[in-house]
N, C-alpha and C. Protein backbone atom coordinates (compact mmCIF):
# COMPACT_ATOMS: atom_id res chain seq x y z
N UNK A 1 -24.91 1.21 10.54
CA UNK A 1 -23.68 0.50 10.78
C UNK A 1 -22.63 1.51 11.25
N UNK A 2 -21.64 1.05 12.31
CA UNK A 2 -20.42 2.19 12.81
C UNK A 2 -19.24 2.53 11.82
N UNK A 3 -18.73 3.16 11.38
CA UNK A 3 -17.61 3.47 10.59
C UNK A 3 -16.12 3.27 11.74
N UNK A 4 -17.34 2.51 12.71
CA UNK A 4 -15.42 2.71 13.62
C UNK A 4 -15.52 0.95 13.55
N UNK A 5 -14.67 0.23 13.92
CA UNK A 5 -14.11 -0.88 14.05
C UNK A 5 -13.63 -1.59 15.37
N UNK A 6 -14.13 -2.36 16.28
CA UNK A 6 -13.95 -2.83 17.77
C UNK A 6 -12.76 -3.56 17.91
N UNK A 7 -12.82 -4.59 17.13
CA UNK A 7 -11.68 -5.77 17.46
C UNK A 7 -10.49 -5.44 16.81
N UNK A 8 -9.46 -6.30 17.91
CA UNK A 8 -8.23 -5.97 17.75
C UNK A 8 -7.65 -6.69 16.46
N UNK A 9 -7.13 -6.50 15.62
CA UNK A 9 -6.07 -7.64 14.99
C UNK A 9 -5.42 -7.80 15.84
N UNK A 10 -4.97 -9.15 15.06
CA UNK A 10 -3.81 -10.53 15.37
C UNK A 10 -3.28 -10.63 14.35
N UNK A 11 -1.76 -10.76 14.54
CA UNK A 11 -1.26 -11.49 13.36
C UNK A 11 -0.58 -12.95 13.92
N UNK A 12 -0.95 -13.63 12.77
CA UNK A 12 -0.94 -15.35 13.51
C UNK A 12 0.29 -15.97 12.19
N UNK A 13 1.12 -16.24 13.38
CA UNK A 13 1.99 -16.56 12.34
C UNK A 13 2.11 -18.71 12.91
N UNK A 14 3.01 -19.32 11.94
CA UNK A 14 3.37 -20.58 11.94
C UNK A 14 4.22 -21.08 13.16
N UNK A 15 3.69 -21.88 13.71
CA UNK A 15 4.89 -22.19 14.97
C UNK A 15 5.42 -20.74 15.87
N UNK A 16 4.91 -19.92 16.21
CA UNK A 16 5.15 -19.23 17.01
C UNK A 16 3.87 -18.52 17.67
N UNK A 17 3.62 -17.89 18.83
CA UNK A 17 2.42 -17.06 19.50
C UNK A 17 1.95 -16.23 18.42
N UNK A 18 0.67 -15.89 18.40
CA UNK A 18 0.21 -14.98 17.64
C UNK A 18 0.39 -13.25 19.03
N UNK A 19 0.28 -12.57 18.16
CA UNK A 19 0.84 -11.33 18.21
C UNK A 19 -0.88 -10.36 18.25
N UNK A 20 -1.11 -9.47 19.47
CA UNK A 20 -2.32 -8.90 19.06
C UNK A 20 -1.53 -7.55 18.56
N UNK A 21 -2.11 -6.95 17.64
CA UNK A 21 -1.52 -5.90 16.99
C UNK A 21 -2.52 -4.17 17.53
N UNK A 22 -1.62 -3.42 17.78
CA UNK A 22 -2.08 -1.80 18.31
C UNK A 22 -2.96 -1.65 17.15
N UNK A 23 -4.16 -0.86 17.37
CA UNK A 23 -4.35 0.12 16.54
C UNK A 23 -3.68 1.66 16.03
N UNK A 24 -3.12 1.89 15.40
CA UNK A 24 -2.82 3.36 15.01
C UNK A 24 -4.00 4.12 14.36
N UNK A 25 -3.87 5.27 14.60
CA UNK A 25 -4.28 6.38 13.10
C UNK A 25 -3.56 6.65 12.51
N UNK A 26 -3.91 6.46 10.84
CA UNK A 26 -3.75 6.59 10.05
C UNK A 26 -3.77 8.02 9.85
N UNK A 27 -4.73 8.89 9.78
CA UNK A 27 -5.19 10.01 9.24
C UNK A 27 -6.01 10.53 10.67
N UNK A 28 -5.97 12.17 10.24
CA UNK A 28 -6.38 13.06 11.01
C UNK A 28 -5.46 13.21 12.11
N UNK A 29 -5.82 13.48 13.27
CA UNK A 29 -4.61 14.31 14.63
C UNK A 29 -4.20 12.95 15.18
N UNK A 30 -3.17 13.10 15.17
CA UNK A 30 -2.05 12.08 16.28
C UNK A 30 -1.68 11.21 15.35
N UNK A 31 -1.86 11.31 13.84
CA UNK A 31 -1.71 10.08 12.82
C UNK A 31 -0.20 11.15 12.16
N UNK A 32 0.77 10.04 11.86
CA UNK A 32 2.16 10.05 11.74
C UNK A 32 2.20 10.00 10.38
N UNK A 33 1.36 9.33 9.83
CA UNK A 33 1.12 8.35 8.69
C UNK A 33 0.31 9.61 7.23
N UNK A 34 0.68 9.32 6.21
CA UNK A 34 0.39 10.44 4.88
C UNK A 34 0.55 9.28 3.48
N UNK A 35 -0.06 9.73 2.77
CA UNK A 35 -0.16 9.01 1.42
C UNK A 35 1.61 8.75 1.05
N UNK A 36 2.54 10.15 1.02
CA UNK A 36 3.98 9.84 1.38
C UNK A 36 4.03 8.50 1.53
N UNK A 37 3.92 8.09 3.22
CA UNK A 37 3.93 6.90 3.73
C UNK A 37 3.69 5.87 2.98
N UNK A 38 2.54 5.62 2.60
CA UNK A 38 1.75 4.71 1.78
C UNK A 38 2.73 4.07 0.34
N UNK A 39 2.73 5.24 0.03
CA UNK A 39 3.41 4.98 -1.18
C UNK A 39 5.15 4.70 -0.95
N UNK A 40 5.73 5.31 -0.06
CA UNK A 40 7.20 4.15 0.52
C UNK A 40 6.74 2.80 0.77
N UNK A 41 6.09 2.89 1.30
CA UNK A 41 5.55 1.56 1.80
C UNK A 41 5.63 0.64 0.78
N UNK A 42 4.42 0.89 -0.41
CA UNK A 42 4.27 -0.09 -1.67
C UNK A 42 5.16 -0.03 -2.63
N UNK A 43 5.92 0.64 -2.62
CA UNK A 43 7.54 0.85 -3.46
C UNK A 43 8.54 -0.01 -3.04
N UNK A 44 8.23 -0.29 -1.76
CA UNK A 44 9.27 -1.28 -1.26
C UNK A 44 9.11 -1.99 -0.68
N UNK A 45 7.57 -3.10 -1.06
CA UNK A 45 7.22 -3.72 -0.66
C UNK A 45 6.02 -4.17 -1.84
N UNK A 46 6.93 -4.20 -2.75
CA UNK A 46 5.67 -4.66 -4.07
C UNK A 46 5.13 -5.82 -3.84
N UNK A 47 5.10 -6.47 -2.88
CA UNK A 47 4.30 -7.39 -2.77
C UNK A 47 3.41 -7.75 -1.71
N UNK A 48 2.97 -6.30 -1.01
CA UNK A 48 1.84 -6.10 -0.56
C UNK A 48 1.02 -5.87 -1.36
N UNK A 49 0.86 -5.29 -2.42
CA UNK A 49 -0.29 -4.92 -3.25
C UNK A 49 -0.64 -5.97 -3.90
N UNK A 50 -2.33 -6.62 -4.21
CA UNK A 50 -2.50 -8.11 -4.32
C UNK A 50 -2.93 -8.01 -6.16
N UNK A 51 -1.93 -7.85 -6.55
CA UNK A 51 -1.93 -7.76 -8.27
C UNK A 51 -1.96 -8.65 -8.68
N UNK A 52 -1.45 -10.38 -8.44
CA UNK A 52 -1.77 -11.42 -8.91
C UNK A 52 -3.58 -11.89 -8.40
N UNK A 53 -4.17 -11.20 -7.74
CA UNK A 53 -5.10 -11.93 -7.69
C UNK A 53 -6.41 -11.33 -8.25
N UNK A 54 -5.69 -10.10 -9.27
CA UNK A 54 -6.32 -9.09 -10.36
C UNK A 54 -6.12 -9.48 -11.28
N UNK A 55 -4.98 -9.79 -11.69
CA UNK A 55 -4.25 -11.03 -13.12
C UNK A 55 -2.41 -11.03 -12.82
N UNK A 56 -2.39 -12.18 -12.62
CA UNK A 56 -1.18 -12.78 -12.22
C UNK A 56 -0.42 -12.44 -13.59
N UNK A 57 -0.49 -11.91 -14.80
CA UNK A 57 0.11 -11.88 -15.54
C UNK A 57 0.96 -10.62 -15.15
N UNK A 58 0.96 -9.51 -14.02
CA UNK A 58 1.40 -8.42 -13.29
C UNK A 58 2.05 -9.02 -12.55
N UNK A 59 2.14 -10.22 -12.05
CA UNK A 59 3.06 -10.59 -10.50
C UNK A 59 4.74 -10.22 -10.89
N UNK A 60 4.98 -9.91 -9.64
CA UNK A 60 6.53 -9.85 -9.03
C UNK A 60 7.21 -8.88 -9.54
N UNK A 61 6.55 -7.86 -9.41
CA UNK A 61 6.68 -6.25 -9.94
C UNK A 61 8.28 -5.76 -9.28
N UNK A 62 8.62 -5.17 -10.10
CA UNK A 62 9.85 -4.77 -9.49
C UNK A 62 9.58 -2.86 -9.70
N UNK A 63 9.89 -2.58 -8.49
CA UNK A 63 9.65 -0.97 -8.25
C UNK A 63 10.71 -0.36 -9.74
N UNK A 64 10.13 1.00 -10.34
CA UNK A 64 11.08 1.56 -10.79
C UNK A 64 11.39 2.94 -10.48
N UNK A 65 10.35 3.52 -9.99
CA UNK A 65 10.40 5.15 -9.41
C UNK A 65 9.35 5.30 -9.06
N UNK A 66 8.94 6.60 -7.87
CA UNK A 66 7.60 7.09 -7.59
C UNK A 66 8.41 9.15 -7.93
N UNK A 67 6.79 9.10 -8.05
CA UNK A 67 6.23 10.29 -8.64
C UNK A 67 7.21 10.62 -9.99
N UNK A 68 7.03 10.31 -10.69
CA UNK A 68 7.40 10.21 -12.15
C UNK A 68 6.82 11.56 -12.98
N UNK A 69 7.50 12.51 -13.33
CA UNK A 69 6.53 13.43 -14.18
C UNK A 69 6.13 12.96 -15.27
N UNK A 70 4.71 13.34 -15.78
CA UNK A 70 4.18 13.18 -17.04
C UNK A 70 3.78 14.43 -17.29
N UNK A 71 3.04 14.60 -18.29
CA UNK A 71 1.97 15.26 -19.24
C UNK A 71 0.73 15.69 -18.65
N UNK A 72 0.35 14.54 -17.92
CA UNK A 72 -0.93 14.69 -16.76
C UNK A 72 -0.63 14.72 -15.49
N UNK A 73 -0.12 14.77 -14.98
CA UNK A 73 0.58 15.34 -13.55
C UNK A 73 1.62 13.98 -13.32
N UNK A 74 2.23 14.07 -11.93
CA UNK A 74 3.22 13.07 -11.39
C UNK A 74 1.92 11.66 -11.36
N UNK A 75 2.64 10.89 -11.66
CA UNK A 75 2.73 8.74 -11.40
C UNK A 75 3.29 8.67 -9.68
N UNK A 76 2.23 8.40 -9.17
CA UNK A 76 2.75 7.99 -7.84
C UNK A 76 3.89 7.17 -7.63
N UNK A 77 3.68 5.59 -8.52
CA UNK A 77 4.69 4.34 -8.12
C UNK A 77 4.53 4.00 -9.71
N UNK A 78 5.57 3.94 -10.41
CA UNK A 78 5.59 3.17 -11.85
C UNK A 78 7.16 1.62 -11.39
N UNK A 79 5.77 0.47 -11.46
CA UNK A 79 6.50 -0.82 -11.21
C UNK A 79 6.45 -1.11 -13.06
N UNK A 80 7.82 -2.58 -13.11
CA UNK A 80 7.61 -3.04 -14.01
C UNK A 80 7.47 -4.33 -13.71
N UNK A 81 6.78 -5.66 -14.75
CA UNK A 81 6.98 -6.91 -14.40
C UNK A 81 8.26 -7.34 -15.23
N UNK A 82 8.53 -8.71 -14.97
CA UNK A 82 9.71 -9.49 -15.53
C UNK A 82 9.77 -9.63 -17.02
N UNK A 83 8.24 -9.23 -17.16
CA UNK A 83 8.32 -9.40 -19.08
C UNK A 83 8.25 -8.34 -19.39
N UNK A 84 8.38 -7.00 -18.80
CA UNK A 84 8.27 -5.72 -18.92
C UNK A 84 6.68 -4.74 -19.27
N UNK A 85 6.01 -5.71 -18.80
CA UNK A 85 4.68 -4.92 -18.68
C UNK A 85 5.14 -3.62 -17.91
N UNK A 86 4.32 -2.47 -18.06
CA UNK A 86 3.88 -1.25 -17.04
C UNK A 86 3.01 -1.68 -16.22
N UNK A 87 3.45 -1.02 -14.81
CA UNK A 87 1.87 -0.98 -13.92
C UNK A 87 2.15 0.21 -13.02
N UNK A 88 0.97 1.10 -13.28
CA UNK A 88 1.05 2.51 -12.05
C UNK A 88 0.36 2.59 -11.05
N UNK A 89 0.99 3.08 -10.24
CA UNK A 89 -0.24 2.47 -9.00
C UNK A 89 -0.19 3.97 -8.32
N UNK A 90 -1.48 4.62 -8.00
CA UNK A 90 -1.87 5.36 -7.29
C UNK A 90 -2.44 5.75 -5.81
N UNK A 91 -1.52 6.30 -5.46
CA UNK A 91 -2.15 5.85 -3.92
C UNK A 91 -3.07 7.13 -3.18
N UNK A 92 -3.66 6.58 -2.45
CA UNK A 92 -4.58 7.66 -1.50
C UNK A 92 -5.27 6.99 -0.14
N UNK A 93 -5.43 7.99 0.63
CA UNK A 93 -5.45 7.54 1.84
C UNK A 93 -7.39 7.47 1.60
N UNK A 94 -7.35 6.68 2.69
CA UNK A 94 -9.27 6.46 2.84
C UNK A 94 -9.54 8.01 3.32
N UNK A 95 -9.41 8.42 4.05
CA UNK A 95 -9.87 9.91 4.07
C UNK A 95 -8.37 11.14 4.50
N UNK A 96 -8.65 12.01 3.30
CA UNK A 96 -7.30 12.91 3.62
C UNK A 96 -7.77 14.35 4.35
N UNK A 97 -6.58 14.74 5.56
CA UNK A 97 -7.15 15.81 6.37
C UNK A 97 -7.71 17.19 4.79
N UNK A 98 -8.64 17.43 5.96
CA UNK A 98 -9.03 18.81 4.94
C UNK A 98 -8.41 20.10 4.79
């Protein structure tokens, strides 16, 4: 099987044209993009990460800080929920330059 990927996305939205979407790189040469990234990304956008459909008792996380020191090294993203659960979320890229 190829580790590369042919078809383009689309994003198809309601009552309007669907949209074919660029490919970027992510990682390796000409890629802009770093775990950094990743993790702005899901900090401010807690609701890309699909935590209700892991247990909805986590939904509607509200960011509270990334890279948090501990004891065991930095917390990438520490969200809380509305009833004050913890949730840490760690990020990493599918493959990081060497």
């Amino acid at each position: 099987m190829s580790d590369k990927q042919y078809a383009r996305p689309l994003l198809i939205r309601t009552n309007q044209p669907s949209i074919e979407l660029e490919r970027v790189p992510v990682s390796g040469e000409g890629s802009n993009y770093d775990e950094n990234f990743i993790q702005k990304i899901a900090f401010e956008h807690p609701d890309c990460l699909p935590v209700t459909e892991i247990d909805r008792t986590y939904e509607d996380l509200i960011p509270v800080c990334m890279e948090l020191s501990t004891d065991a090294g930095p917390l990438d993203i520490l969200y809380v929920t509305p009833k004050g659960r913890l949730v840490i979320v760690e990020t990493k890229l599918w493959r990081n330059p060497a």
